[in-house]
Protein backbone atom coordinates (compact mmCIF):
# COMPACT_ATOMS: atom_id res chain seq x y z
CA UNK A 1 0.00 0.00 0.00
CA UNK A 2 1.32 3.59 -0.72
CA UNK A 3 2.64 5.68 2.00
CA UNK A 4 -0.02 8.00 0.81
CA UNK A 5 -2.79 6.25 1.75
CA UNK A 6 -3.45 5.51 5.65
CA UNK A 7 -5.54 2.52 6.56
CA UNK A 8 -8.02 4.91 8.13
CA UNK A 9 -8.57 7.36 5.77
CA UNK A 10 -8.97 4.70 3.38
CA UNK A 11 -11.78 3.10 5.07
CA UNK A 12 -13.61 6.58 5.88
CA UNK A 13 -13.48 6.65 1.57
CA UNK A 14 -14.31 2.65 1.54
CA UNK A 15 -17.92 4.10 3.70
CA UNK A 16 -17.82 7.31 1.20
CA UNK A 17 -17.98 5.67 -1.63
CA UNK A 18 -19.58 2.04 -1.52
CA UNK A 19 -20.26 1.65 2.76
CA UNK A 20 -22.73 3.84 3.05
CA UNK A 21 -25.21 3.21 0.37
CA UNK A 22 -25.16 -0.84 1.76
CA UNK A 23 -28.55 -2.14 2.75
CA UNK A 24 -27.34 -2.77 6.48
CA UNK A 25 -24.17 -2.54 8.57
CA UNK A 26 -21.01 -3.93 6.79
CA UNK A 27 -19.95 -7.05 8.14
CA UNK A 28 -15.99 -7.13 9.11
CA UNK A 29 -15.51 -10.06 6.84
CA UNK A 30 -16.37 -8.06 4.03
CA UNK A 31 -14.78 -4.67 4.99
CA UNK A 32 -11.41 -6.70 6.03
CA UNK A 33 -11.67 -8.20 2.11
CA UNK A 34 -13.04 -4.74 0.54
CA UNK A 35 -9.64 -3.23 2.20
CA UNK A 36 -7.18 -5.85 1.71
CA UNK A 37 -7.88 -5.22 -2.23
CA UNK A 38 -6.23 -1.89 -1.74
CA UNK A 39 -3.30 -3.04 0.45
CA UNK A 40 -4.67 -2.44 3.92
CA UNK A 41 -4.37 -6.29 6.23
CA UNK A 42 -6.62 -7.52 8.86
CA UNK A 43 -5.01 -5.71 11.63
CA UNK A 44 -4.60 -2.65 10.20
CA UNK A 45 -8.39 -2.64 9.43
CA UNK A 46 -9.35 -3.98 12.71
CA UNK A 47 -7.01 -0.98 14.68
CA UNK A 48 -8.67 1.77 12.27
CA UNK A 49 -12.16 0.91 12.47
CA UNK A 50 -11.38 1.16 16.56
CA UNK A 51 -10.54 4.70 16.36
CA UNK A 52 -13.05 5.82 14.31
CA UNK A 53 -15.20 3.64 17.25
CA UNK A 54 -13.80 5.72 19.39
CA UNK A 55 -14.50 9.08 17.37
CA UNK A 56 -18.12 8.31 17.47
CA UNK A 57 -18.08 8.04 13.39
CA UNK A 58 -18.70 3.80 13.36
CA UNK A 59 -21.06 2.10 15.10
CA UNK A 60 -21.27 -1.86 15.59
CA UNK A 61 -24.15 -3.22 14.91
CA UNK A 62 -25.25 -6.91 13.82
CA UNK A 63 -26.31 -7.96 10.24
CA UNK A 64 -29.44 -9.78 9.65
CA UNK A 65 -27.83 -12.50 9.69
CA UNK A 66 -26.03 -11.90 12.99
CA UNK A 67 -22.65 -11.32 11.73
CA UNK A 68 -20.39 -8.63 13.51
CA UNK A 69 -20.64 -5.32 11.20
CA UNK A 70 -20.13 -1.44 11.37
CA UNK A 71 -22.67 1.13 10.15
CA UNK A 72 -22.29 4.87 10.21
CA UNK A 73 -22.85 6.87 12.62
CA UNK A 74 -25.56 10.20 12.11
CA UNK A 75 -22.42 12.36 12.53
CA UNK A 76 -20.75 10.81 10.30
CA UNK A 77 -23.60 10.48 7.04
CA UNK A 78 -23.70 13.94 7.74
CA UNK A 79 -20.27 14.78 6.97
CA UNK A 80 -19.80 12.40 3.89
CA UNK A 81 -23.05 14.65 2.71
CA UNK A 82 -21.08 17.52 3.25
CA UNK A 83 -18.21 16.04 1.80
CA UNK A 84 -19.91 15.33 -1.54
CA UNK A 85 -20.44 19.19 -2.17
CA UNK A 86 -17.40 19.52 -2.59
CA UNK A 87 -15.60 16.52 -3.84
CA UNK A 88 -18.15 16.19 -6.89
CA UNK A 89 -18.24 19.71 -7.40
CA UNK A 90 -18.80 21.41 -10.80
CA UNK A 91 -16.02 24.00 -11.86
CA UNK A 92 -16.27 27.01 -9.34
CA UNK A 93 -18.54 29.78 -10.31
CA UNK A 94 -17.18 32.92 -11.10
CA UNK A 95 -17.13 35.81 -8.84
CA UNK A 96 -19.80 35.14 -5.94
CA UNK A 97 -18.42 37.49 -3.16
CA UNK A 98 -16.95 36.13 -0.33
CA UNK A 99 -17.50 34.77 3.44
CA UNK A 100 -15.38 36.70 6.64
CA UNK A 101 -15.08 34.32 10.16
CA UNK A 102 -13.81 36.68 13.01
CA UNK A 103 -13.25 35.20 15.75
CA UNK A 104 -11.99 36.46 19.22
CA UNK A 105 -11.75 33.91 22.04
CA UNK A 106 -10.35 34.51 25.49
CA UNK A 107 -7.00 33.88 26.39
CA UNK A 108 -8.25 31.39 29.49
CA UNK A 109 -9.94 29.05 26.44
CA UNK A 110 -6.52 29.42 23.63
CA UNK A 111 -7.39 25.73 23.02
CA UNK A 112 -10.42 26.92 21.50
CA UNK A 113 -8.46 29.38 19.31
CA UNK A 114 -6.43 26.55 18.13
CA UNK A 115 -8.93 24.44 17.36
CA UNK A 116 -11.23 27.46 15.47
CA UNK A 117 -7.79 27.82 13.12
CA UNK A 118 -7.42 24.02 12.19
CA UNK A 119 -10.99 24.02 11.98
CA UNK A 120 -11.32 26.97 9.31
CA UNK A 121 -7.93 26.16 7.64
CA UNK A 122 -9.86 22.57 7.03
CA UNK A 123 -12.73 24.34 5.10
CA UNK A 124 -10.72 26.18 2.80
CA UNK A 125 -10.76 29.27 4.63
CA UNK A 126 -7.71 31.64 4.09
CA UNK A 127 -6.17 34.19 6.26
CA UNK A 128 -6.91 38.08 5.58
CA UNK A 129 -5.32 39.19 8.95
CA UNK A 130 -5.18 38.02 12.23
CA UNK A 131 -8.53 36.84 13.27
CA UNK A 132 -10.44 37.19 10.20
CA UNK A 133 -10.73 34.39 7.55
CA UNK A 134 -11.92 34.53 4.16
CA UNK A 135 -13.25 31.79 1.85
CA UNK A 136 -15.52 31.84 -1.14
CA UNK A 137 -19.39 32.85 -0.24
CA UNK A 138 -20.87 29.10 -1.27
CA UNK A 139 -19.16 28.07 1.78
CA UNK A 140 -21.27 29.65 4.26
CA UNK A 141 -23.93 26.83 4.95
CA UNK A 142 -20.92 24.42 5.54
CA UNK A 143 -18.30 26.69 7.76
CA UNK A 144 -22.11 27.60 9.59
CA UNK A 145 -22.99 23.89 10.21
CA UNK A 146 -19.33 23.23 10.97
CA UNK A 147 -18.82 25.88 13.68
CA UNK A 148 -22.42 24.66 15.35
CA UNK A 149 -21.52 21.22 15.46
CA UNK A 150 -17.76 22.04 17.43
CA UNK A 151 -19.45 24.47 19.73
CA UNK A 152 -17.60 26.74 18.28
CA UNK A 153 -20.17 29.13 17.02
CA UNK A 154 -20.13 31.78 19.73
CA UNK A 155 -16.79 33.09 19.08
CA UNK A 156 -17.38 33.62 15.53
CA UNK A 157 -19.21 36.21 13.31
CA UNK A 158 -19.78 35.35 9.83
CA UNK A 159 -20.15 38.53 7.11
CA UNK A 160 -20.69 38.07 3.32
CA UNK A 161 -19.11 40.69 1.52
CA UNK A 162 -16.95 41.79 -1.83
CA UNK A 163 -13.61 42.73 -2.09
CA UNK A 164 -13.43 46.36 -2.99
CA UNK A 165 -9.39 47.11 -2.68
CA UNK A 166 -7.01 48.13 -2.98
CA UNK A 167 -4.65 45.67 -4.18
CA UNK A 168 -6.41 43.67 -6.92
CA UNK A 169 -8.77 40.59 -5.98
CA UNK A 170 -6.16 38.16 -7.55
CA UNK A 171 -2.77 39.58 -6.21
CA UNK A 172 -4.94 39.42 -2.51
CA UNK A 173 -5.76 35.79 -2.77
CA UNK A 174 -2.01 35.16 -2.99
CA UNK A 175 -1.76 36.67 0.28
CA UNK A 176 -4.65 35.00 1.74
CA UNK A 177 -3.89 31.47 0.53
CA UNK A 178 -0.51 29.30 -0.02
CA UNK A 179 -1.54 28.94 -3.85
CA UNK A 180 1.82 27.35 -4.82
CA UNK A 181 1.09 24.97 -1.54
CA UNK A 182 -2.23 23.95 -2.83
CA UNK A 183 -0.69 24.04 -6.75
CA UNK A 184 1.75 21.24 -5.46
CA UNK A 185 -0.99 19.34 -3.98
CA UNK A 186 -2.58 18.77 -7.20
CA UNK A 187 0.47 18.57 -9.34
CA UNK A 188 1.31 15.38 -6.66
CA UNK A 189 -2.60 13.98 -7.59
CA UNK A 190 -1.70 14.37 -11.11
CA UNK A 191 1.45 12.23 -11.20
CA UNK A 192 0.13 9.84 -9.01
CA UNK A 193 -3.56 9.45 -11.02
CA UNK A 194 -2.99 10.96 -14.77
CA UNK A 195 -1.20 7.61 -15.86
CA UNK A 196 -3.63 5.13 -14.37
CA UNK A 197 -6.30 7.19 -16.73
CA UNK A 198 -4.06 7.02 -19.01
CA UNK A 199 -3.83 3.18 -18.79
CA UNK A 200 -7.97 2.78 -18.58
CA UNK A 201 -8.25 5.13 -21.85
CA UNK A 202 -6.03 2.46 -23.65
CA UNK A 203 -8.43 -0.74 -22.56
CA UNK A 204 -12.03 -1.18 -23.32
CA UNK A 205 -12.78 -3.76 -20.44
CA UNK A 206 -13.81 -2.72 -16.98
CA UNK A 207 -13.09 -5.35 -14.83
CA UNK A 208 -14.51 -4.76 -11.13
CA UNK A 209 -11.52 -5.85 -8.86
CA UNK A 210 -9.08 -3.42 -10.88
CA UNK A 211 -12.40 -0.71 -11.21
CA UNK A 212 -12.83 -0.86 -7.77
CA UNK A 213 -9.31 -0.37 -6.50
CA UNK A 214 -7.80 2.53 -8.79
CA UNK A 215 -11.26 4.11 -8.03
CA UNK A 216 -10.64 3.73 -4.34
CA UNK A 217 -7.34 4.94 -4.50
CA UNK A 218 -7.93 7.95 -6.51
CA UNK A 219 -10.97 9.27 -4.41
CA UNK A 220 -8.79 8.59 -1.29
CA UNK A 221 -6.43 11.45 -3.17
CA UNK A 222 -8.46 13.39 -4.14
CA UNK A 223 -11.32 13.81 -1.26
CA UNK A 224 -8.57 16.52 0.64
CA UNK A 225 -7.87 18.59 -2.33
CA UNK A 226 -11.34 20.16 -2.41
CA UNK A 227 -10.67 21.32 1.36
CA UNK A 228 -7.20 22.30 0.64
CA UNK A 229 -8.29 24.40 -2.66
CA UNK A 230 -11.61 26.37 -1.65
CA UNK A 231 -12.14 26.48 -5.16
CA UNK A 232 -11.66 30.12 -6.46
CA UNK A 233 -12.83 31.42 -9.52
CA UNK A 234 -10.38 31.09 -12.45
CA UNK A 235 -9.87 34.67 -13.35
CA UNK A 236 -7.97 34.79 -9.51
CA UNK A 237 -5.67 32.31 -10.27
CA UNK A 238 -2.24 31.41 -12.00
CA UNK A 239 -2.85 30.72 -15.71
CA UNK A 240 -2.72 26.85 -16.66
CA UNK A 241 -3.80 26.03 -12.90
CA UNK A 242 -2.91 22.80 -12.26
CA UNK A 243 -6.35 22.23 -10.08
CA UNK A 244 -8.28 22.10 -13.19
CA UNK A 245 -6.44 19.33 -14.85
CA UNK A 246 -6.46 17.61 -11.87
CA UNK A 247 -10.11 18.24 -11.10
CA UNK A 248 -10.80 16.39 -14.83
CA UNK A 249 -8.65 13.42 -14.26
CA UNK A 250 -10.37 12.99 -11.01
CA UNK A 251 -14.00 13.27 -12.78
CA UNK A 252 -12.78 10.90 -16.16
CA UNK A 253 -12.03 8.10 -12.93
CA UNK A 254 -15.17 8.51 -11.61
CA UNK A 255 -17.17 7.99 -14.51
CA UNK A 256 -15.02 5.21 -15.80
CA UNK A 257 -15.05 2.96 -12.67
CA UNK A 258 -17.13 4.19 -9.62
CA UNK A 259 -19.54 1.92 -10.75
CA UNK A 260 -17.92 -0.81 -12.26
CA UNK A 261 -16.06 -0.85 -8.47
CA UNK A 262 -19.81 -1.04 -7.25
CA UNK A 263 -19.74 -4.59 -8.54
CA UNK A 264 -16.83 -5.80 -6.76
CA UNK A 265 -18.12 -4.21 -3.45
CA UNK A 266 -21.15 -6.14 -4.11
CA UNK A 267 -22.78 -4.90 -0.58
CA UNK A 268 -26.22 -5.32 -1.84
CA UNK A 269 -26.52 -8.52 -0.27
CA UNK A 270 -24.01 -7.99 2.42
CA UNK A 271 -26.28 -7.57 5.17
């Protein structure tokens, strides 16, 4: 298994992707076989699923036929929901204003500060000075829902506004955000996932196994980068962007094999 792909994560894409859409919980049989077609062994799966136990994001549960499983928690189907905004996400609109977090939280709770940063920083937001954090407008409902569910909510304002000055919009965004950072990020998807389209372009067979583990392997990728890159419109960024290539190698995989990998997860009758 690549070094870029933890056991966890890949199981929290396993449930993204196939887990959640199964008729009942997943029975460990079948998630230890699901993962050990993507390089992941029985202990490794066995030591994941435990944490996420312990995060309150997997539940066990019996099948109908009594075997030991794991379904999702409602904490967890929420955030794969909110996940899907943004991982199968058209192109970004154009200009659509802009969302403003500031924050002030007392020195006594810092922890809290910390956690408001890492929490923002996750969603995309950028920095426009200390305290205040900017992201694209169409991220409102999810930084809102975000902040509510932490607890976090009470040290934060939320504003939607325009940029009016006075350097220009596009020279400020390269202030806000690490753009070569998040350029690198999906110049690393690219080599990693532009040959094995490459290679399915070539062949006109689909089979499941293979479907189901480049699939796996690419969303597991690719499901940061849309947190990492809020997304900003093109006319604010670098010509020849690297995020739009890698945004259409990602969507040629999923159309290829996301459902051709449905048959080799073959959860239909799992439960």
């Amino acid at each position: 298994m690549s070094d870029q792909h933890a056991p966890r994560s890949l199981i929290v894409t396993f449930y993204g992707a196939y887990g959640r859409f199964a008729p009942g919980p997943v029975p460990v049989a079948e998630l230890i076989r699901l993962l050990a077609a993507v390089g992941v062994d029985a202990p490794s799966v066995r030591s994941s699923v435990s944490r996420l136990k312990r995060r309150g994001l997997l539940l066990p549960a019996r099948t109908t036929r009594g075997a030991a499983g794991y379904e999702l928690s409602s904490e967890a189907r929420q955030l794969l929901e909110d996940g899907d905004r943004r991982i199968y996400a058209a192109a970004p609109p154009g200009d659509e204003g802009w969302v403003l977090a500031v924050f002030s939280v007392p020195e006594f709770e810092r922890q809290k500060r910390h956690v408001l940063r890492s929490r923002l920083s996750g969603l995309g937001f950028g920095t426009a000075a200390p305290g205040v954090w900017i992201a694209p407008a169409r991220l409102y409902e999810e930084t809102r829902h975000t902040l509510e569910r932490l607890d976090l909510d009470g040290y934060v304002d939320l504003f939607r506004g325009e940029h009016l000055g006075f350097a220009p919009t596009s020279r400020a965004v390269a202030r806000w955000w690490d753009l070569a950072g998040i350029a690198g990020q999906h110049e690393a998807f690219l080599r990693r996932h532009a040959p094995v389209l490459r290679s399915w372009e070539e062949r006109t067979d689909t089979p499941p196994e293979e479907a189901y583990r480049d699939y796996l392997l690419a969303l597991d990728s690719w499901r940061h980068l849309p947190y990492a890159d809020p997304g900003l419109p093109a006319a604010l960024l670098p010509a020849d962007w690297p995020g739009t290539r890698s945004a259409a190698v990602f969507g040629a995989l999923h159309e290829r094999l996301r459902d051709a990998g449905a048959a080799y997860a073959d959860l239909g009758t799992a439960g």
